[in-house]
PDB file of N, CA and C in Angstrom:
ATOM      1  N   UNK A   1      -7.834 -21.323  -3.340  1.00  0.00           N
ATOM      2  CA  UNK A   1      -6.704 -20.431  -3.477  1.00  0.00           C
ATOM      3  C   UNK A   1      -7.024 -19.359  -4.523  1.00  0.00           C
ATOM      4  N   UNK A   2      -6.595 -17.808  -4.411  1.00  0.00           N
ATOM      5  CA  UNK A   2      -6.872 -17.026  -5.012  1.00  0.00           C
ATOM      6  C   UNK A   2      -5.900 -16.806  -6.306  1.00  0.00           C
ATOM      7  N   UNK A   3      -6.273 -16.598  -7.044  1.00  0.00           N
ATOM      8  CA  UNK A   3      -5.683 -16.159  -8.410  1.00  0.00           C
ATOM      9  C   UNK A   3      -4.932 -14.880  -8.599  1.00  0.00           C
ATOM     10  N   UNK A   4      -5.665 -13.743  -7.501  1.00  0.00           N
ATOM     11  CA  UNK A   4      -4.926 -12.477  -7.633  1.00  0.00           C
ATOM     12  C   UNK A   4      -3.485 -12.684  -7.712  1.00  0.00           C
ATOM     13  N   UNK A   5      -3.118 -10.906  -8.583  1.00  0.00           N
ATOM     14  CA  UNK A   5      -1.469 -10.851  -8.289  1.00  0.00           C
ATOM     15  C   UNK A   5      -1.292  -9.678  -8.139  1.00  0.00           C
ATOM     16  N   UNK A   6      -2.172  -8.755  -7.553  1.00  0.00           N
ATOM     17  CA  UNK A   6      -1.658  -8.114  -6.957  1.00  0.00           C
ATOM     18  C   UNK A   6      -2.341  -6.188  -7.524  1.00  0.00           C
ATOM     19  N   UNK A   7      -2.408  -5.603  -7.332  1.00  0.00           N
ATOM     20  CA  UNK A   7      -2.894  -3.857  -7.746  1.00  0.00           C
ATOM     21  C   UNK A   7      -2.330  -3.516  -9.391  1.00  0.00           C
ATOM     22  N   UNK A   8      -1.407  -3.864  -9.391  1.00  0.00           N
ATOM     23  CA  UNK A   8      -0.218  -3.230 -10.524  1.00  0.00           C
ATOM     24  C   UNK A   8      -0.826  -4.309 -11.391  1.00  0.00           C
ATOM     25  N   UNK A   9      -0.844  -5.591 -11.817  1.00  0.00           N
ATOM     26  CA  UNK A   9      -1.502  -6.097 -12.507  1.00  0.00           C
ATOM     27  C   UNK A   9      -3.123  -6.615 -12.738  1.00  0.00           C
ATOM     28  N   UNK A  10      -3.520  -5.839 -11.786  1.00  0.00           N
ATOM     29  CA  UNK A  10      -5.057  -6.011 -12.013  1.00  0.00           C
ATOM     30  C   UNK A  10      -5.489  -4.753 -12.971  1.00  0.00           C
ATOM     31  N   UNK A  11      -4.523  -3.510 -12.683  1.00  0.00           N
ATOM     32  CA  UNK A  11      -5.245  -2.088 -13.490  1.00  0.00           C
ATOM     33  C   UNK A  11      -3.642  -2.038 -14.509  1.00  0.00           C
ATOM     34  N   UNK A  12      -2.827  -3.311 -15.410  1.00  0.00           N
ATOM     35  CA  UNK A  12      -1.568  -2.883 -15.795  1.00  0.00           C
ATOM     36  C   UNK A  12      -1.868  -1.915 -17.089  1.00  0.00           C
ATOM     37  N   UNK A  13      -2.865  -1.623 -17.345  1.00  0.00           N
ATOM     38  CA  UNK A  13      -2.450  -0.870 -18.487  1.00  0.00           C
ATOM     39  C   UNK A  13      -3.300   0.957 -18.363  1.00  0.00           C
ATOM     40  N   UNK A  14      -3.526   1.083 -16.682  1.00  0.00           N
ATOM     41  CA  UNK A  14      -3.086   2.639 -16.033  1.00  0.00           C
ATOM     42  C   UNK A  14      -2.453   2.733 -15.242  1.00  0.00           C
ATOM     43  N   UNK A  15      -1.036   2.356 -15.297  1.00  0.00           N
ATOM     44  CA  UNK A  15      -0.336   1.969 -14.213  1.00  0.00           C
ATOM     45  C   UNK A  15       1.447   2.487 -14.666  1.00  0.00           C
ATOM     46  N   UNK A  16       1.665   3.315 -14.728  1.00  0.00           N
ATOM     47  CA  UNK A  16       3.116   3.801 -15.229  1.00  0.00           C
ATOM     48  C   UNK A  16       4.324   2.738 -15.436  1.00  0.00           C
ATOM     49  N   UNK A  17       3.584   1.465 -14.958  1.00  0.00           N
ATOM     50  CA  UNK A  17       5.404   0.825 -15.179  1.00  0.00           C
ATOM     51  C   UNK A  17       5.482   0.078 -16.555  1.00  0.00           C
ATOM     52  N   UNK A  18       6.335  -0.291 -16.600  1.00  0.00           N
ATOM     53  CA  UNK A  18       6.599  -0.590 -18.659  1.00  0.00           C
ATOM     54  C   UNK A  18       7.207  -2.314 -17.899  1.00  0.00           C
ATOM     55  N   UNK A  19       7.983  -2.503 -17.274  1.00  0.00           N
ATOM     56  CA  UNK A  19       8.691  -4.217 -17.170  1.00  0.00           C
ATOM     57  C   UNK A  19       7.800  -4.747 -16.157  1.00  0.00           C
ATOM     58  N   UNK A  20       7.296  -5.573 -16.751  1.00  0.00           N
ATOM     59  CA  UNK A  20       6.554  -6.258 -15.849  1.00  0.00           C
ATOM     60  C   UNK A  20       8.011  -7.355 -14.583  1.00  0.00           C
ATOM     61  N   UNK A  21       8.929  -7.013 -14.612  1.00  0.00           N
ATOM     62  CA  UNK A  21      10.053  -7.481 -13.966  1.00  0.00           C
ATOM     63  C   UNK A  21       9.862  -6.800 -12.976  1.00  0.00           C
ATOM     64  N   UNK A  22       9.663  -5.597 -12.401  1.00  0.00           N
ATOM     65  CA  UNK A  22      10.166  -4.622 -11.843  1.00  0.00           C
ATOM     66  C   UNK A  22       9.080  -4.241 -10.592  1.00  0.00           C
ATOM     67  N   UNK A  23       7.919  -5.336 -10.942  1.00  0.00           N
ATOM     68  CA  UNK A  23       6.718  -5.463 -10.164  1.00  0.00           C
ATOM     69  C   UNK A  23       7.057  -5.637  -8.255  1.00  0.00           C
ATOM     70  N   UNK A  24       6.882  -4.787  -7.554  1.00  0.00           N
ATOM     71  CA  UNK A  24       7.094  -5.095  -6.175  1.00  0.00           C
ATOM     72  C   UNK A  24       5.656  -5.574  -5.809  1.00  0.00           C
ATOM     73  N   UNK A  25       5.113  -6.076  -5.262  1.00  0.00           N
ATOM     74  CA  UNK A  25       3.536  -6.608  -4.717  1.00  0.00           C
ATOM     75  C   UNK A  25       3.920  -7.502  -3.382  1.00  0.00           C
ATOM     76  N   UNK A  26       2.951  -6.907  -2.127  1.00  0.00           N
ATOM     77  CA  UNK A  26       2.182  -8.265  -1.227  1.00  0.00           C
ATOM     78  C   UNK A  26       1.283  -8.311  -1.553  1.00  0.00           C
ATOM     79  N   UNK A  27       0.765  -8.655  -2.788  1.00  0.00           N
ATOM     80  CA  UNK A  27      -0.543  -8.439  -2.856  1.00  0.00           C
ATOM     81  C   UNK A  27      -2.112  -7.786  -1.984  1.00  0.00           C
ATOM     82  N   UNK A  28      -1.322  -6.540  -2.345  1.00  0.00           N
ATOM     83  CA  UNK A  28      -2.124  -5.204  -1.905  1.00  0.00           C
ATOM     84  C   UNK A  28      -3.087  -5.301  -2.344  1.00  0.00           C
ATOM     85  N   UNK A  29      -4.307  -4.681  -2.060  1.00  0.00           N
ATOM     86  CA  UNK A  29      -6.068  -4.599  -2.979  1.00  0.00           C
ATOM     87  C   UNK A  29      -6.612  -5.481  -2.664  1.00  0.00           C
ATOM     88  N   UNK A  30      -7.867  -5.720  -3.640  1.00  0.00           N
ATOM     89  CA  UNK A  30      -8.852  -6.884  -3.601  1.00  0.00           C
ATOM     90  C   UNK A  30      -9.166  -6.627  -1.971  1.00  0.00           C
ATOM     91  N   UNK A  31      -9.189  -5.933  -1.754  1.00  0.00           N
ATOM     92  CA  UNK A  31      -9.625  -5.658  -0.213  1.00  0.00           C
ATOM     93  C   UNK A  31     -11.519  -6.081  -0.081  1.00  0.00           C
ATOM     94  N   UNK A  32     -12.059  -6.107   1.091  1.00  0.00           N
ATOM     95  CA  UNK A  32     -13.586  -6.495   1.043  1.00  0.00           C
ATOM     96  C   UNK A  32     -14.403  -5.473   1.144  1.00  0.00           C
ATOM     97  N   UNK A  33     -15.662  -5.452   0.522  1.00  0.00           N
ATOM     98  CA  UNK A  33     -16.705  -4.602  -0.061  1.00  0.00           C
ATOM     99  C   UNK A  33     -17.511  -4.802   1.337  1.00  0.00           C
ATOM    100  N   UNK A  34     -17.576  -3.808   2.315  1.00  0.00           N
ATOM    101  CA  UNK A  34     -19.110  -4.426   3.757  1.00  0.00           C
ATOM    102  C   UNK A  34     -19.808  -3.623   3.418  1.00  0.00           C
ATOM    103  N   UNK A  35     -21.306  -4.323   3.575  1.00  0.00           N
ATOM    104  CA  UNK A  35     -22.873  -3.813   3.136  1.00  0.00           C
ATOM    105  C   UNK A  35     -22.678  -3.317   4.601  1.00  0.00           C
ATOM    106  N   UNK A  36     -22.831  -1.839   4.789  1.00  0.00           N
ATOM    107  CA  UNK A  36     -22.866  -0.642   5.852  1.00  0.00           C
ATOM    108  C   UNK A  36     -24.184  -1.490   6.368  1.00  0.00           C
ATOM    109  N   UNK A  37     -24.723  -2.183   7.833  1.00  0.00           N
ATOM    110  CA  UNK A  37     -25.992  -1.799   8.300  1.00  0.00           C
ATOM    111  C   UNK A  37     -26.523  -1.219   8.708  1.00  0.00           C
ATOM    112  N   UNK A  38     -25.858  -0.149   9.141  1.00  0.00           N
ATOM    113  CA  UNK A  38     -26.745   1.018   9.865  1.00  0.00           C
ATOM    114  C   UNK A  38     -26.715   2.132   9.423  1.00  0.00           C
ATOM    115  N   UNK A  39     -25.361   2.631   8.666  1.00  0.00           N
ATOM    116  CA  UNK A  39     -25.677   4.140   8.327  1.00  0.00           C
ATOM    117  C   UNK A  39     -26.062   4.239   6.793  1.00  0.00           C
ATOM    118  N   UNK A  40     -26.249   3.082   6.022  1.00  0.00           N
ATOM    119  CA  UNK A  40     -26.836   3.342   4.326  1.00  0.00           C
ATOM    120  C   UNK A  40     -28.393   3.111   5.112  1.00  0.00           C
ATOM    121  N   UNK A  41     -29.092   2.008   5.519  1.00  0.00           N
ATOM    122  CA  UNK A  41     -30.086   2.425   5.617  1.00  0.00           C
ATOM    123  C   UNK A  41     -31.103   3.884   6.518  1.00  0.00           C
ATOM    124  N   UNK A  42     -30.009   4.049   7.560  1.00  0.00           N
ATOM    125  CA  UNK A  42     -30.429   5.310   7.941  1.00  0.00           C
ATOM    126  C   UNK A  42     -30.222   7.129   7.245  1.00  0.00           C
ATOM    127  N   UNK A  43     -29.469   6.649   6.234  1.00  0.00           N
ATOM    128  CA  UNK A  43     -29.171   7.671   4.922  1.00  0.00           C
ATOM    129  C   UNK A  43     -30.005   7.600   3.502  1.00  0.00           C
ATOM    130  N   UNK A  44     -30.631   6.189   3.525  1.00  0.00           N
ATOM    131  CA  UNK A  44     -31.907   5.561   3.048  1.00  0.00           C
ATOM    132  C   UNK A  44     -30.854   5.114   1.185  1.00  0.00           C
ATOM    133  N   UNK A  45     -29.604   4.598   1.557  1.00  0.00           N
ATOM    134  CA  UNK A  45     -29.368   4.488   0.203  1.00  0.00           C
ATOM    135  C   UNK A  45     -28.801   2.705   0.628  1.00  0.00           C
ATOM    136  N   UNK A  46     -28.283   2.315  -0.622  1.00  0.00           N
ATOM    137  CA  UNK A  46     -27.499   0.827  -0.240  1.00  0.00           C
ATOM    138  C   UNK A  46     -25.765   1.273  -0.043  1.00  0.00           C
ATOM    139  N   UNK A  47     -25.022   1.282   1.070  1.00  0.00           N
ATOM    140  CA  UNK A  47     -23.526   2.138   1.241  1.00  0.00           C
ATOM    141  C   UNK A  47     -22.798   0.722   1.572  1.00  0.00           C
ATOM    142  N   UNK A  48     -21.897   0.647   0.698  1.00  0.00           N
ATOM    143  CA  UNK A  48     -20.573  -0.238   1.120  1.00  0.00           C
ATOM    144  C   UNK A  48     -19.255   0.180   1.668  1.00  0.00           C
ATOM    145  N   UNK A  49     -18.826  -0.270   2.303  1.00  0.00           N
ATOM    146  CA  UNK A  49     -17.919   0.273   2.986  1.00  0.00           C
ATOM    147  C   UNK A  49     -15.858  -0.600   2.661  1.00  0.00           C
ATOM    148  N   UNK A  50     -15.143   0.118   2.179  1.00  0.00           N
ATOM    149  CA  UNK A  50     -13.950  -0.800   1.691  1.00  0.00           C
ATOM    150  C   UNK A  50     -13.258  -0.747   3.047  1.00  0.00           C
ATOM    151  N   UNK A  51     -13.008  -1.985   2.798  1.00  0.00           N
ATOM    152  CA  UNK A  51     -12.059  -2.262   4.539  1.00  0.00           C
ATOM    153  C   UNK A  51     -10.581  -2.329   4.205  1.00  0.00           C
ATOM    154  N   UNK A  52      -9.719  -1.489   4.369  1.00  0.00           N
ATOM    155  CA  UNK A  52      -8.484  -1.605   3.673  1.00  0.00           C
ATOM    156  C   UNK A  52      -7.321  -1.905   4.985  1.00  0.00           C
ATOM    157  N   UNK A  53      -7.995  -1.909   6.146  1.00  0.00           N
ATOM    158  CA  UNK A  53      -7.086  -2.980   7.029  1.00  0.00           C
ATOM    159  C   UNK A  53      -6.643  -4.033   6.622  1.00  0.00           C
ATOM    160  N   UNK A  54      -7.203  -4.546   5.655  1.00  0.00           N
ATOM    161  CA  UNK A  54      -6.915  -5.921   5.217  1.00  0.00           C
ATOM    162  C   UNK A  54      -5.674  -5.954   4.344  1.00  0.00           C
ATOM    163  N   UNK A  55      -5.346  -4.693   4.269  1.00  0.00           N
ATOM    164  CA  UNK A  55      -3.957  -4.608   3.183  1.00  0.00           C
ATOM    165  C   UNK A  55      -3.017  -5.598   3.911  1.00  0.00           C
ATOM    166  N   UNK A  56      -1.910  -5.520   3.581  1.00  0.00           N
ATOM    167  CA  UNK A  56      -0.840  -5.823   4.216  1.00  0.00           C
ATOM    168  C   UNK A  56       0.165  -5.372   4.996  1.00  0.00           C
ATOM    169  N   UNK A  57       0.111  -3.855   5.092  1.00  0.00           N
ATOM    170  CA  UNK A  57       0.498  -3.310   6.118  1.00  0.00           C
ATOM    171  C   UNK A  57      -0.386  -2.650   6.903  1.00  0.00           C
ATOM    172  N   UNK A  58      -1.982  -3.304   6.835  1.00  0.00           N
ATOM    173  CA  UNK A  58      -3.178  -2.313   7.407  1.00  0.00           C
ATOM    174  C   UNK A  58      -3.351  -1.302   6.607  1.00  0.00           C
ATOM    175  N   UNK A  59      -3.136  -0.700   5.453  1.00  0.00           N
ATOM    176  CA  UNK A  59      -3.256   0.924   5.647  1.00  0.00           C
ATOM    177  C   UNK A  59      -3.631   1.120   3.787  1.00  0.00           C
ATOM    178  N   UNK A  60      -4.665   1.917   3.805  1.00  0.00           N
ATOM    179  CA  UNK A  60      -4.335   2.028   1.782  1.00  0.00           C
ATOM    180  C   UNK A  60      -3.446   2.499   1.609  1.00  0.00           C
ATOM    181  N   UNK A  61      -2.664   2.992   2.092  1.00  0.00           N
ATOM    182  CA  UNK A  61      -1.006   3.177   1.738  1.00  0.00           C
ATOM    183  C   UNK A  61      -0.527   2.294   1.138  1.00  0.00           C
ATOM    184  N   UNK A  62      -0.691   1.343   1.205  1.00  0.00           N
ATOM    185  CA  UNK A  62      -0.206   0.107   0.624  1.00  0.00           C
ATOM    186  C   UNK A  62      -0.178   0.131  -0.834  1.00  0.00           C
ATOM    187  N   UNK A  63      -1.328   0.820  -1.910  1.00  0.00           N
ATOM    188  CA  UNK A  63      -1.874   0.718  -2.948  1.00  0.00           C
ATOM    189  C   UNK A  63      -0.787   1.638  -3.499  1.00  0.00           C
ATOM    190  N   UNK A  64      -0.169   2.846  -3.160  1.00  0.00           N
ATOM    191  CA  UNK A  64       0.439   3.674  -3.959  1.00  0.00           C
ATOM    192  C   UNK A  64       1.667   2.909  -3.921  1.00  0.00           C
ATOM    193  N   UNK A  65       2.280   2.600  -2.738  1.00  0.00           N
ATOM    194  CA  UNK A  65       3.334   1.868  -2.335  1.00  0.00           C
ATOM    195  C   UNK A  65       4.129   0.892  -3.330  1.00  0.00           C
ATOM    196  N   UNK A  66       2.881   0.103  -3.414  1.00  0.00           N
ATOM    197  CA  UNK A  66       3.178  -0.962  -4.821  1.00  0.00           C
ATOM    198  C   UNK A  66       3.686  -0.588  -6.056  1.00  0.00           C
ATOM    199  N   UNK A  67       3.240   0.891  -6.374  1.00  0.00           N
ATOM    200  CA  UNK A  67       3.518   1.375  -7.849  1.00  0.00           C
ATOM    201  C   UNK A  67       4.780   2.103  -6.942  1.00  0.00           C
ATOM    202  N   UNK A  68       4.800   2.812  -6.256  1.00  0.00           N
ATOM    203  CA  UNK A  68       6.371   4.354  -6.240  1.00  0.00           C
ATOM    204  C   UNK A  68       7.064   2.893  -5.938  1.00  0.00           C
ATOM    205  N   UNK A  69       7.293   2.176  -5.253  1.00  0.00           N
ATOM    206  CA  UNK A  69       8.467   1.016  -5.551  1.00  0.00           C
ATOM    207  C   UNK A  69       8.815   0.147  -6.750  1.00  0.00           C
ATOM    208  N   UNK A  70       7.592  -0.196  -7.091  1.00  0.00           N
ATOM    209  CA  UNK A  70       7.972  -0.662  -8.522  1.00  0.00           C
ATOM    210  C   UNK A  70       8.627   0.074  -9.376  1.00  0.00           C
ATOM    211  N   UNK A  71       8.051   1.502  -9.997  1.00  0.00           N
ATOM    212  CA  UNK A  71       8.692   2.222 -10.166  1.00  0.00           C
ATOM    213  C   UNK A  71      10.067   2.721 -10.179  1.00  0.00           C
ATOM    214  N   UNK A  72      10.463   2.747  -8.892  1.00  0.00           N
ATOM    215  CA  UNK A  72      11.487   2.551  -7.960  1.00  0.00           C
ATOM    216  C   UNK A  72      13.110   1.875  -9.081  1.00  0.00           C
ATOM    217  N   UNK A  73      11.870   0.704  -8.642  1.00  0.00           N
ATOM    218  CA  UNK A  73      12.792  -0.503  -9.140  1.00  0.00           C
ATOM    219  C   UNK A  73      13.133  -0.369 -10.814  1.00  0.00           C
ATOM    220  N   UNK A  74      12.204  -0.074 -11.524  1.00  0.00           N
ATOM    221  CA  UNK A  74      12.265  -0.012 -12.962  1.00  0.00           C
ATOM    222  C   UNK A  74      13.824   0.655 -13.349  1.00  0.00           C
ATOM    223  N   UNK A  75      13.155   1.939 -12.284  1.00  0.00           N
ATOM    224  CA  UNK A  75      14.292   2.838 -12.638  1.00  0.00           C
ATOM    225  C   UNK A  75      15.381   2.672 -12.279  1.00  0.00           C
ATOM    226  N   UNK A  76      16.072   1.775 -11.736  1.00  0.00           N
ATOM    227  CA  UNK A  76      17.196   1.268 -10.894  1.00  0.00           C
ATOM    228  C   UNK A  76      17.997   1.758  -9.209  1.00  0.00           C
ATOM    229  N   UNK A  77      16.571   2.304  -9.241  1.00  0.00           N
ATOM    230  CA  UNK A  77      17.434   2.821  -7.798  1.00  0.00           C
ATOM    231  C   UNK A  77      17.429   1.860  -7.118  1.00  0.00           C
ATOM    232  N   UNK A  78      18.381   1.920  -5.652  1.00  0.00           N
ATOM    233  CA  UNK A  78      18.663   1.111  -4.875  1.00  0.00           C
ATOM    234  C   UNK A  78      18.597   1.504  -3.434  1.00  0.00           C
ATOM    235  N   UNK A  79      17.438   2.484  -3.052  1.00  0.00           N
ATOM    236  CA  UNK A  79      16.889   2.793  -1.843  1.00  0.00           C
ATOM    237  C   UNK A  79      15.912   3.905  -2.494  1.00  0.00           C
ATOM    238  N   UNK A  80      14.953   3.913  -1.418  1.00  0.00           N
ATOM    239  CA  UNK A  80      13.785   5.126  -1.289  1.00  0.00           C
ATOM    240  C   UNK A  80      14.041   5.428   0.467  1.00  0.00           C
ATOM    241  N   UNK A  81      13.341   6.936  -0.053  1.00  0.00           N
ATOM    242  CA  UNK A  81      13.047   7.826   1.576  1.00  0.00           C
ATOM    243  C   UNK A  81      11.484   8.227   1.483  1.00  0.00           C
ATOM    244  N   UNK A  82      11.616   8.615   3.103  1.00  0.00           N
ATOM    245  CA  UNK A  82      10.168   8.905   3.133  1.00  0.00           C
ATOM    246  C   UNK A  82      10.174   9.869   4.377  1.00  0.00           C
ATOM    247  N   UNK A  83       9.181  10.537   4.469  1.00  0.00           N
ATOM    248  CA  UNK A  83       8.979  11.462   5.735  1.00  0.00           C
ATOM    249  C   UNK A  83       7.903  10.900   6.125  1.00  0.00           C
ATOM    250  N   UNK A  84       7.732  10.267   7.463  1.00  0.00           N
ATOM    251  CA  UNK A  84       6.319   9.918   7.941  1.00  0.00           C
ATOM    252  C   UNK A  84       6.520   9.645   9.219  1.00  0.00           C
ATOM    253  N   UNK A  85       4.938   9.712  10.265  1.00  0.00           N
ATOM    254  CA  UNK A  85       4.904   9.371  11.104  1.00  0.00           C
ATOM    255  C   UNK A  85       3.805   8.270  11.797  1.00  0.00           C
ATOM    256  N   UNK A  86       4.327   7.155  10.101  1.00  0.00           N
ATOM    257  CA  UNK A  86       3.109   6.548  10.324  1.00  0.00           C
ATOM    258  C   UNK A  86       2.667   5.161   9.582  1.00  0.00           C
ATOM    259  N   UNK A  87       1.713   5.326   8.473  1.00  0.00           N
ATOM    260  CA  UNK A  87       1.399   4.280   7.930  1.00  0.00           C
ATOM    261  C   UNK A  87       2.074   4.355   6.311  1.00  0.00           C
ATOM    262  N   UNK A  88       2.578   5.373   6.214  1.00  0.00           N
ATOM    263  CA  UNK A  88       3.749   5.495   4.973  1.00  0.00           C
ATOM    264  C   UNK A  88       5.105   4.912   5.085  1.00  0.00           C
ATOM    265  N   UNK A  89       5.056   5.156   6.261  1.00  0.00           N
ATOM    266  CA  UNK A  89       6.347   4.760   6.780  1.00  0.00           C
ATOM    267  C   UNK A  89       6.599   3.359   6.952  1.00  0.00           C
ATOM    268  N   UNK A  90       5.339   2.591   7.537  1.00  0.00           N
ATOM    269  CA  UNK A  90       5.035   1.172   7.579  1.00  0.00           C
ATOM    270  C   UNK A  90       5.207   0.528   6.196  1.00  0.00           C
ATOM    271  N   UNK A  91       4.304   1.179   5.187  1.00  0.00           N
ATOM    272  CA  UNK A  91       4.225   0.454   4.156  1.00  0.00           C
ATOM    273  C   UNK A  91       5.538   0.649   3.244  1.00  0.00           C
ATOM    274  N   UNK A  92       6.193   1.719   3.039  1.00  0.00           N
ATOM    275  CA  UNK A  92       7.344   1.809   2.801  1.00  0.00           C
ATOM    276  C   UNK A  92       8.512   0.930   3.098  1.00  0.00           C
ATOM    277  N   UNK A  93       8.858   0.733   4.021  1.00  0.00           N
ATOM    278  CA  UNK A  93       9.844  -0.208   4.539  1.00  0.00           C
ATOM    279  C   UNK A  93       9.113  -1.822   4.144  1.00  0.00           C
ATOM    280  N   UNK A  94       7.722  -1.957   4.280  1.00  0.00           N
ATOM    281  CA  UNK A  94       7.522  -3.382   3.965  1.00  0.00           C
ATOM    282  C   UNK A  94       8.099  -3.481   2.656  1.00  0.00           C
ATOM    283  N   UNK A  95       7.688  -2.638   1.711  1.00  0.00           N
ATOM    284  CA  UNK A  95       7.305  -2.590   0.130  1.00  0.00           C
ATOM    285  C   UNK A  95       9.183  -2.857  -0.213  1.00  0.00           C
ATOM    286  N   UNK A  96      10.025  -1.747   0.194  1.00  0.00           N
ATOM    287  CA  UNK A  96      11.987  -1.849   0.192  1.00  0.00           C
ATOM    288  C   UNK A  96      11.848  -3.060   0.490  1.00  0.00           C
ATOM    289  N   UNK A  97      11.079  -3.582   1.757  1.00  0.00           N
ATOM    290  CA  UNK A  97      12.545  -5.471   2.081  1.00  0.00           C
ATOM    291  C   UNK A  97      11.956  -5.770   1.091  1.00  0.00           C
ATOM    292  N   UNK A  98      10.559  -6.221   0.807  1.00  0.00           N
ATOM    293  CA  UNK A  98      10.015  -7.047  -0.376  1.00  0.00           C
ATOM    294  C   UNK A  98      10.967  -6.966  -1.939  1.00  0.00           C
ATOM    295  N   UNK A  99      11.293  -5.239  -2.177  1.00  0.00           N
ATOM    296  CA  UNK A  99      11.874  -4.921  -3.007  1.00  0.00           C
ATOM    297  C   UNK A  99      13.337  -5.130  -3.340  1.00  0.00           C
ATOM    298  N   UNK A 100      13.937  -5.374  -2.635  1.00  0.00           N
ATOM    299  CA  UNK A 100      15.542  -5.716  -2.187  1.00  0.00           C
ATOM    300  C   UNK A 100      16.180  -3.913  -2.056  1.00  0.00           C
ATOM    301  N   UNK A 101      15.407  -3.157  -1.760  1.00  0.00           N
ATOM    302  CA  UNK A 101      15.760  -1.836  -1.721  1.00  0.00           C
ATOM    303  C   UNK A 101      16.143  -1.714  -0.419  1.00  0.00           C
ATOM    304  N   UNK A 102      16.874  -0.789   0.000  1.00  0.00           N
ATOM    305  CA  UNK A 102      17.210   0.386   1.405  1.00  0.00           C
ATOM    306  C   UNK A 102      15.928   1.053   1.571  1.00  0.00           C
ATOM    307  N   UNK A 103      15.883   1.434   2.679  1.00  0.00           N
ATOM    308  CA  UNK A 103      14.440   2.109   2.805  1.00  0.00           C
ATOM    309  C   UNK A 103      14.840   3.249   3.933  1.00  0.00           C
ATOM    310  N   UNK A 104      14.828   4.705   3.681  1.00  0.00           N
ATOM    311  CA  UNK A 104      15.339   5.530   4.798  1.00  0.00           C
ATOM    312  C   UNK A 104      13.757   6.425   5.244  1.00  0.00           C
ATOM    313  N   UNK A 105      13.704   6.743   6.646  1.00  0.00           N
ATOM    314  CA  UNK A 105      12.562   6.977   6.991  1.00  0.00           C
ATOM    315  C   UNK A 105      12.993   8.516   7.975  1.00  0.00           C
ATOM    316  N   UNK A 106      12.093   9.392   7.345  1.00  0.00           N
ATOM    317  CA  UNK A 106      12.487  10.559   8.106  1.00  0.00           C
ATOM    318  C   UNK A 106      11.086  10.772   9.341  1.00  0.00           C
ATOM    319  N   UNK A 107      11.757  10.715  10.627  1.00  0.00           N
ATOM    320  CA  UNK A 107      10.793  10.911  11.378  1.00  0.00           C
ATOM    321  C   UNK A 107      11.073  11.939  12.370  1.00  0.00           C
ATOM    322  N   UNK A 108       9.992  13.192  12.169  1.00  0.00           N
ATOM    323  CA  UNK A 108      10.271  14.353  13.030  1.00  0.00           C
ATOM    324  C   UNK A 108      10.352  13.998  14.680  1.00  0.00           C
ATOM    325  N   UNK A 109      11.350  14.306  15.391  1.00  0.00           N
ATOM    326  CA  UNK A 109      11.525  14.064  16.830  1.00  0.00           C
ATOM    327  C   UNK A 109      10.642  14.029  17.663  1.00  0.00           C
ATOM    328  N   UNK A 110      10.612  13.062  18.496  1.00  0.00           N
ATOM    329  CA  UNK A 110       8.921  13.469  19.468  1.00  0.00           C
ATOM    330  C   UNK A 110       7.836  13.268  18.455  1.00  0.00           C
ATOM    331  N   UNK A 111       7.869  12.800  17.468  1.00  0.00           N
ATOM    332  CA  UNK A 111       6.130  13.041  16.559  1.00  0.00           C
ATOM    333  C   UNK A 111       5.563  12.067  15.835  1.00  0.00           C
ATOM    334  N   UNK A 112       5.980  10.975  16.620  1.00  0.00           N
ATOM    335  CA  UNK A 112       5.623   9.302  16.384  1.00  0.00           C
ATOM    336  C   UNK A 112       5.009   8.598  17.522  1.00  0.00           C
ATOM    337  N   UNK A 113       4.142   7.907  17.408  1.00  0.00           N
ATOM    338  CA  UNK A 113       3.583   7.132  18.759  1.00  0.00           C
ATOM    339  C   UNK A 113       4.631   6.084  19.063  1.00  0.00           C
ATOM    340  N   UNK A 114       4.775   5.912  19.850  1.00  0.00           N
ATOM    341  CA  UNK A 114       5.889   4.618  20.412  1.00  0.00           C
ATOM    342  C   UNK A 114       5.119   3.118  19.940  1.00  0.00           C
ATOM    343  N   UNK A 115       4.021   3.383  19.211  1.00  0.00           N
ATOM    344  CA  UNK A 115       3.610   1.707  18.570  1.00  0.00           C
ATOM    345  C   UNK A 115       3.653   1.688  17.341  1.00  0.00           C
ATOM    346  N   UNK A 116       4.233   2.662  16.814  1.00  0.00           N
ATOM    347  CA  UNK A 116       4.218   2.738  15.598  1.00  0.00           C
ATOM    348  C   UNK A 116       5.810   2.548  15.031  1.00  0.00           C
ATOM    349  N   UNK A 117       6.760   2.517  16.072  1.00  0.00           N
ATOM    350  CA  UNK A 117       8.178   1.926  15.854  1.00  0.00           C
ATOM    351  C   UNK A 117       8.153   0.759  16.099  1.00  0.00           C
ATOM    352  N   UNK A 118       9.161   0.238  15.090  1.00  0.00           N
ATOM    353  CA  UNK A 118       9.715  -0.945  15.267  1.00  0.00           C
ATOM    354  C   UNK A 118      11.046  -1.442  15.033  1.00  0.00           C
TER     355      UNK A 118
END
């Protein structure tokens, strides 16, 4: 079992929030390091590659997510918005339920894939 807790307390002291109360996390980060095989050695260097599907909503979106909600929360609001047509939008709404926040999502008409609602 892993020890992590999460982005906001792995980097807490460059990280804007002051209460460690106020912490929203699925434990975002710690994502995996892949040794590239084909294009570092055909670029002739050693290239790793960060796989950030592995977030929790798929997306490095996830990483800012953790802090503008925490944040969020510090400050006492009791919903966030967002304009997206996409993986902001995903991670947003995860990050609000996690958060006990409202979560409002602005999505331009026609300019969303139909798999990307839910």
């Amino acid at each position: 079992m892993s020890n992590y807790l999460g982005l906001i307390r792995r980097y807490w002291d460059f990280i804007p929030i002051q209460d460690e109360n106020s912490i929203c996390t699925l434990l975002e980060g710690n994502t995996s390091l892949i040794s590239s095989t084909y294009l570092g050695p055909w670029l002739g260097l050693r290239l790793y590659l960060k796989y950030e599907g592995l977030n929790p909503t798929g997306s490095f979106k996830d990483r800012g997510m953790t802090v503008a909600v925490s944040k969020a929360i510090e400050e006492g609001a009791r919903a966030i918005m967002c304009a997206s047509t996409g993986n902001t939008s995903a991670s947003a709404a995860a990050y609000a339920a996690k958060g006990g926040l409202n979560c409002y999502i602005l999505v331009p008409e026609g300019k969303i894939a139909r798999g990307k609602l839910a």
